[in-house]
Protein backbone atom coordinates (compact mmCIF):
# COMPACT_ATOMS: atom_id res chain seq x y z
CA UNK A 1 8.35 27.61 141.13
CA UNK A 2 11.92 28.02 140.97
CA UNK A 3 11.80 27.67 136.86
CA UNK A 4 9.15 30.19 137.16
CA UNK A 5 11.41 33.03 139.16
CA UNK A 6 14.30 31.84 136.58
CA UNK A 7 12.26 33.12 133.74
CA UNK A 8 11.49 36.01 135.17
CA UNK A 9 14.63 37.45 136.33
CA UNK A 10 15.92 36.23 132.96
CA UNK A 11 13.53 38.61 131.13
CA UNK A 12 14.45 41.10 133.39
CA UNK A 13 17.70 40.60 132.54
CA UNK A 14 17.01 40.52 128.72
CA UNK A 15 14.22 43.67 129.28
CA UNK A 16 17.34 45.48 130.84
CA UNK A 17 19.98 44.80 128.11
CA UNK A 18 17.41 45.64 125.54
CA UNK A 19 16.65 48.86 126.99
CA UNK A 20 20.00 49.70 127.13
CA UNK A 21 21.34 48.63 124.13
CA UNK A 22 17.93 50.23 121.72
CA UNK A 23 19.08 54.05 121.93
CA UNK A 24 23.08 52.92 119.94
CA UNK A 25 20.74 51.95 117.54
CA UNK A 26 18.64 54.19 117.16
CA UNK A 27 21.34 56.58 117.39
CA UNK A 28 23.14 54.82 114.57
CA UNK A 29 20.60 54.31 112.54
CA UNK A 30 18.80 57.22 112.19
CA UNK A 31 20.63 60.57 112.05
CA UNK A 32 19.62 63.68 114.17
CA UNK A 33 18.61 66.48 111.21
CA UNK A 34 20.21 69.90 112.12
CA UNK A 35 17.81 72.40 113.39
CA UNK A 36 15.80 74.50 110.85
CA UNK A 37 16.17 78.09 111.88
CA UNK A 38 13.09 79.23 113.46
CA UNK A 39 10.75 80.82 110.48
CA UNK A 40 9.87 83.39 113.05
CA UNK A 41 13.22 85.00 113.22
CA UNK A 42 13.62 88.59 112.55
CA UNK A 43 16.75 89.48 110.27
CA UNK A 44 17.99 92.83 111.15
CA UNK A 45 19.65 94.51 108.16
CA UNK A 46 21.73 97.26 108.35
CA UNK A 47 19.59 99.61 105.78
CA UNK A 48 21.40 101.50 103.06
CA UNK A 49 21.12 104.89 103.48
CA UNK A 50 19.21 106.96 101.29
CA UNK A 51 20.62 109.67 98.65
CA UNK A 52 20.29 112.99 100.41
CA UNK A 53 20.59 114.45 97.30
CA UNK A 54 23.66 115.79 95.60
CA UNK A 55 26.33 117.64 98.33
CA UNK A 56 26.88 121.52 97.55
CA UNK A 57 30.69 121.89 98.17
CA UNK A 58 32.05 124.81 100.03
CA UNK A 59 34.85 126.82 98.50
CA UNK A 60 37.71 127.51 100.74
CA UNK A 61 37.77 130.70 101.46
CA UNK A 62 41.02 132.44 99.54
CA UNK A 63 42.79 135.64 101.40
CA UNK A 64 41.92 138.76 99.51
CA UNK A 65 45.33 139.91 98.56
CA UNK A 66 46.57 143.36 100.16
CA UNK A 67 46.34 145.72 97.14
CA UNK A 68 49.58 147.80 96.45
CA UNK A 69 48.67 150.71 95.32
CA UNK A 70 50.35 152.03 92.01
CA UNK A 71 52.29 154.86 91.93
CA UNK A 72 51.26 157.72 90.42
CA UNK A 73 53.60 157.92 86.94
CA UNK A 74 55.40 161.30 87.09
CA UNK A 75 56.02 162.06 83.01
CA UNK A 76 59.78 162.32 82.05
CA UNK A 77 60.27 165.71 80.70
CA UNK A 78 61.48 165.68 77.32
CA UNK A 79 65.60 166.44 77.28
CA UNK A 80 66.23 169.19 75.08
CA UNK A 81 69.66 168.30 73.94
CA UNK A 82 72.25 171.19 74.44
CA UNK A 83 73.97 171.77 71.51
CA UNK A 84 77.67 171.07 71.26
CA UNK A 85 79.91 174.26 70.88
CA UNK A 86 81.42 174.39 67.36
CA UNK A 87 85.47 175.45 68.30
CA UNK A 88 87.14 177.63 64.94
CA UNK A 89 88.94 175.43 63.04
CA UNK A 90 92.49 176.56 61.93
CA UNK A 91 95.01 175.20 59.17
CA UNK A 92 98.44 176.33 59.46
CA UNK A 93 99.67 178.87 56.48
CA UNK A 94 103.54 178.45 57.50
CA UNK A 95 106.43 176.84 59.76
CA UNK A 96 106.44 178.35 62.87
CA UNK A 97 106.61 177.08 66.80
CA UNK A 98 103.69 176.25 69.10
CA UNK A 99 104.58 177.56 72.46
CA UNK A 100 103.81 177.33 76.31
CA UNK A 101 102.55 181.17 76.69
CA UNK A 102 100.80 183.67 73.97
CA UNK A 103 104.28 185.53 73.14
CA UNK A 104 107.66 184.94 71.31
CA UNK A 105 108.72 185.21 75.01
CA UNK A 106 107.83 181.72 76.05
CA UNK A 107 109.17 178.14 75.33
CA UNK A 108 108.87 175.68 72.45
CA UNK A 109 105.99 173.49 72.49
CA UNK A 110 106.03 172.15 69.54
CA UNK A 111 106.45 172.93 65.79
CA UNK A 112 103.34 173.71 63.01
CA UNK A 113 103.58 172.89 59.43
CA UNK A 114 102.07 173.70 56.40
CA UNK A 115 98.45 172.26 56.00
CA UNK A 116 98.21 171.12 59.81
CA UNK A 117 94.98 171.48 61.55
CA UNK A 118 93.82 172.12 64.82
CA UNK A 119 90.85 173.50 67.01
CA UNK A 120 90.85 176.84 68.52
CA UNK A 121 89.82 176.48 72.14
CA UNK A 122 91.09 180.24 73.99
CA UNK A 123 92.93 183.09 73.19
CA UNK A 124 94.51 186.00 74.64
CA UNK A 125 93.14 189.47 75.57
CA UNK A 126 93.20 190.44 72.26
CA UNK A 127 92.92 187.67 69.88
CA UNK A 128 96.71 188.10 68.99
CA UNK A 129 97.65 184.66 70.22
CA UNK A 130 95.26 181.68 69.89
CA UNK A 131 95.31 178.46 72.54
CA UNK A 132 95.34 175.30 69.86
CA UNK A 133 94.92 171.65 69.65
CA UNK A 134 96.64 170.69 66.83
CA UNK A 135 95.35 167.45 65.15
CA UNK A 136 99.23 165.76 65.46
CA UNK A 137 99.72 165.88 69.31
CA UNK A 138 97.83 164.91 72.35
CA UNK A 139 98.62 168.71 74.10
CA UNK A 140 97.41 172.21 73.33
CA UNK A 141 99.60 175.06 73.03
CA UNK A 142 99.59 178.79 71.78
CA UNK A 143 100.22 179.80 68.38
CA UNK A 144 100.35 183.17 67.08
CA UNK A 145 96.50 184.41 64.84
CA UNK A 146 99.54 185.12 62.30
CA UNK A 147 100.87 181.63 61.06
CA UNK A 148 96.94 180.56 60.89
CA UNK A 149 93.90 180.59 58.36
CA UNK A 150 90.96 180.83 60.90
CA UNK A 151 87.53 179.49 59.80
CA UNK A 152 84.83 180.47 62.81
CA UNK A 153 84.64 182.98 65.21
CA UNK A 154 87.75 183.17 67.72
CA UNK A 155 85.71 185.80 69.87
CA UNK A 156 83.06 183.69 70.91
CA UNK A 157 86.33 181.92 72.98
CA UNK A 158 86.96 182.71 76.11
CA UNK A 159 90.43 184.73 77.18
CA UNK A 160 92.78 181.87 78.84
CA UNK A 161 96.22 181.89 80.42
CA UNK A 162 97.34 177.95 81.37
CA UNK A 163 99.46 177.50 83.70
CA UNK A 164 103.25 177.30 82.47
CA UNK A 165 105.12 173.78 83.24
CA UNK A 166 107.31 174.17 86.47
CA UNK A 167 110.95 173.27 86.96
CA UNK A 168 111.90 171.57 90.11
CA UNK A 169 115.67 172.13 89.69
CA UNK A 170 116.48 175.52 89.64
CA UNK A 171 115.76 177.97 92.17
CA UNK A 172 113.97 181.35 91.36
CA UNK A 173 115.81 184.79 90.94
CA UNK A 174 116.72 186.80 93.89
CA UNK A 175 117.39 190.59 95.04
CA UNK A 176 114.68 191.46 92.45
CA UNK A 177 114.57 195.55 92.12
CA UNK A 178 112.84 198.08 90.21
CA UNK A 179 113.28 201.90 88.82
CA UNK A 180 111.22 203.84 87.52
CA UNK A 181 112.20 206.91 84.97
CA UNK A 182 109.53 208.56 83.61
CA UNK A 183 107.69 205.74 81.68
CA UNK A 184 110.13 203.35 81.46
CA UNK A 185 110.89 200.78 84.62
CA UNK A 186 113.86 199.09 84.25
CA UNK A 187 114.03 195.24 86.60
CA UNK A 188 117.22 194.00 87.58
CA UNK A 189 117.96 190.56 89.67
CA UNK A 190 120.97 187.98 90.32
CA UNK A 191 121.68 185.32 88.34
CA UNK A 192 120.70 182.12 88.48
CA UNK A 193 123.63 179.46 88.31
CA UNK A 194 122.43 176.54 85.36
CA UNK A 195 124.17 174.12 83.49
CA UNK A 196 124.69 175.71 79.94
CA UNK A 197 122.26 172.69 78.54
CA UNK A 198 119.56 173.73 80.51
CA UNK A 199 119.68 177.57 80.64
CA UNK A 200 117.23 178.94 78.47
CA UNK A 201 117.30 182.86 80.32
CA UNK A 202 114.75 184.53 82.18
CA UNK A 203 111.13 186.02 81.48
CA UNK A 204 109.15 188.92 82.98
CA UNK A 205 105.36 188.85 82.36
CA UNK A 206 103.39 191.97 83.26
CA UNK A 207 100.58 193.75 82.76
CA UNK A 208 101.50 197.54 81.97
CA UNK A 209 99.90 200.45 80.55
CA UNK A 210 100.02 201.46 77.28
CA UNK A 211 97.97 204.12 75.28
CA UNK A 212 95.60 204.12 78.24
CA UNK A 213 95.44 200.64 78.49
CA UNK A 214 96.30 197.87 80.60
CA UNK A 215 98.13 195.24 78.84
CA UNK A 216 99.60 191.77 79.23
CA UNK A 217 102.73 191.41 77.99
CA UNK A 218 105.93 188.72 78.19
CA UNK A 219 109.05 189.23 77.49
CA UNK A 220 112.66 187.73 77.39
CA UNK A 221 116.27 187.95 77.98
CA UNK A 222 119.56 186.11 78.18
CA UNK A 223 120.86 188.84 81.25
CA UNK A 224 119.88 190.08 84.80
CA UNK A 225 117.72 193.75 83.70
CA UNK A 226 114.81 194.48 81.10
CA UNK A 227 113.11 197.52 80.07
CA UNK A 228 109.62 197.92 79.60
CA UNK A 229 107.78 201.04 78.75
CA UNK A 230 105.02 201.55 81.41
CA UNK A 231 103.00 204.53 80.75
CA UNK A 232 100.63 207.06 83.54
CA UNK A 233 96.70 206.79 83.35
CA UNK A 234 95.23 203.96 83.64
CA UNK A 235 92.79 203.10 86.05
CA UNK A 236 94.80 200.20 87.45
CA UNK A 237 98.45 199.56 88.73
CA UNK A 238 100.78 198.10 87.05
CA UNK A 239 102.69 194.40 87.88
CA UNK A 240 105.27 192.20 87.21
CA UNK A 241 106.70 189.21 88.28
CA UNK A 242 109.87 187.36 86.83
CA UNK A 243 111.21 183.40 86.40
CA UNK A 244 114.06 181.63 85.64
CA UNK A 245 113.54 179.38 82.70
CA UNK A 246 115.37 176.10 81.77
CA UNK A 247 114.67 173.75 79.01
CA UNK A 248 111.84 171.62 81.13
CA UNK A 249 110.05 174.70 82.43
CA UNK A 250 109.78 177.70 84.70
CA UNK A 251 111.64 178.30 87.80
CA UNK A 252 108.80 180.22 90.74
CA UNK A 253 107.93 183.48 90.02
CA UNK A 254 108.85 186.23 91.83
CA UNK A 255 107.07 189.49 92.36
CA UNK A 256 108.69 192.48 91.03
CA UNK A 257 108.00 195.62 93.53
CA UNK A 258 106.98 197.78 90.78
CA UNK A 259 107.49 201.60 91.16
């Protein structure tokens, strides 16, 4: 009896160990195979989306410009060129001085030779006494129609009377007086004190009548009185007035109170 319950709980026992030893075998022995995914899975996919066709692109839209408008061309009048005034041309026939006034009366302004040429730009009243540029020098001056061989037309000039240089160291003439007896008015005045380099006299320029004309004349003198024949009937008055010269020019004039 006591073998018998020996046995038993010995199987037990052994039943026991067995049962708890049989799964680490198993478990080393035969390997547990991954799980197969289910066949009855759905797979989403993402689709691809279809061609819509081919994209019309829209221009950007460009600003119009703002339109200047053109100007209206106004057409250039044709230039008619004015033609340039031909001046006489004059070559000297003989030696004689270029001067500051139309007259004998006035003072050197240079000297004319044989063969020199010049332009005629003036003259005097009456074409007796021409205003020149001579070719040589870089001023004009008068020369008398005389001395000249003319080629053009010295009355298509104009009549001209330039101004006469002007001294700055001489005072004019004073206690100017005139008298008349019948035509002929005689000036007188005081002397003006100069250095004997520089005095070159005095000068009266008038305009006078003679033959029923009015006339511009000049005249000279070394003394204090002149003489000029001044006739009755023209349709103007006569005039005077009268400088002192020196060498560099001509003192103020004075105004002669003609009778």
């Amino acid at each position: 009896m006591g073998i018998a319950l020996g046995w038993m709980a010995g199987g037990l026992v052994a039943l026991w160990l067995a049962g708890c030893s049989a799964p680490q075998r198993a478990a080393a022995v035969t390997p547990t195979p991954s799980p197969e995914p289910s066949a009855t899975a759905t797979r989403t996919a993402t689709p691809n989306p279809s061609p819509t066709g081919t994209p019309t692109l829209t221009p950007s839209v460009t600003p119009t410009p703002t339109l200047t408008p053109t100007p209206t061309i106004t057409p250039t009048p044709t230039v008619t060129p004015t033609p340039t005034f031909d001046f006489p041309d004059a070559v000297v026939k003989m030696q004689a001085h270029c001067r500051y006034g139309p007259g004998v009366a006035y003072l050197h302004a240079g000297d004319l030779y044989p063969g020199d040429h010049a332009l005629v730009w003036n003259r005097n009243w009456d074409g007796s006494w021409l205003w020149i540029k001579p070719d040589k020098q870089s001023w004009p001056c008068w020369a008398s129609a005389y001395v000249l061989d003319i080629e053009g037309d010295i009355w298509t000039l104009v009549e001209y009377y330039h101004p006469l240089p002007k001294s700055t160291l001489y005072g004019p003439p004073k206690n100017v007086k005139a008298v008349r007896e019948g035509n002929q008015v005689t000036v007188t005045w005081s002397e003006v004190w100069m250095t004997e380099d520089d005095f070159r006299g005095y000068m009266i320029e008038a305009r006078v009548c003679q033959n029923g004309y009015l006339i511009s004349i000049a005249l000279h003198t070394d003394g204090t009185s002149l003489t000029i024949t001044d006739e009755k009937g023209c349709s103007r008055a006569s005039s005077g007035k009268l400088y002192a010269v020196e060498k560099h020019g001509y003192t103020d004039p004075v105004p002669i109170p003609w009778p």
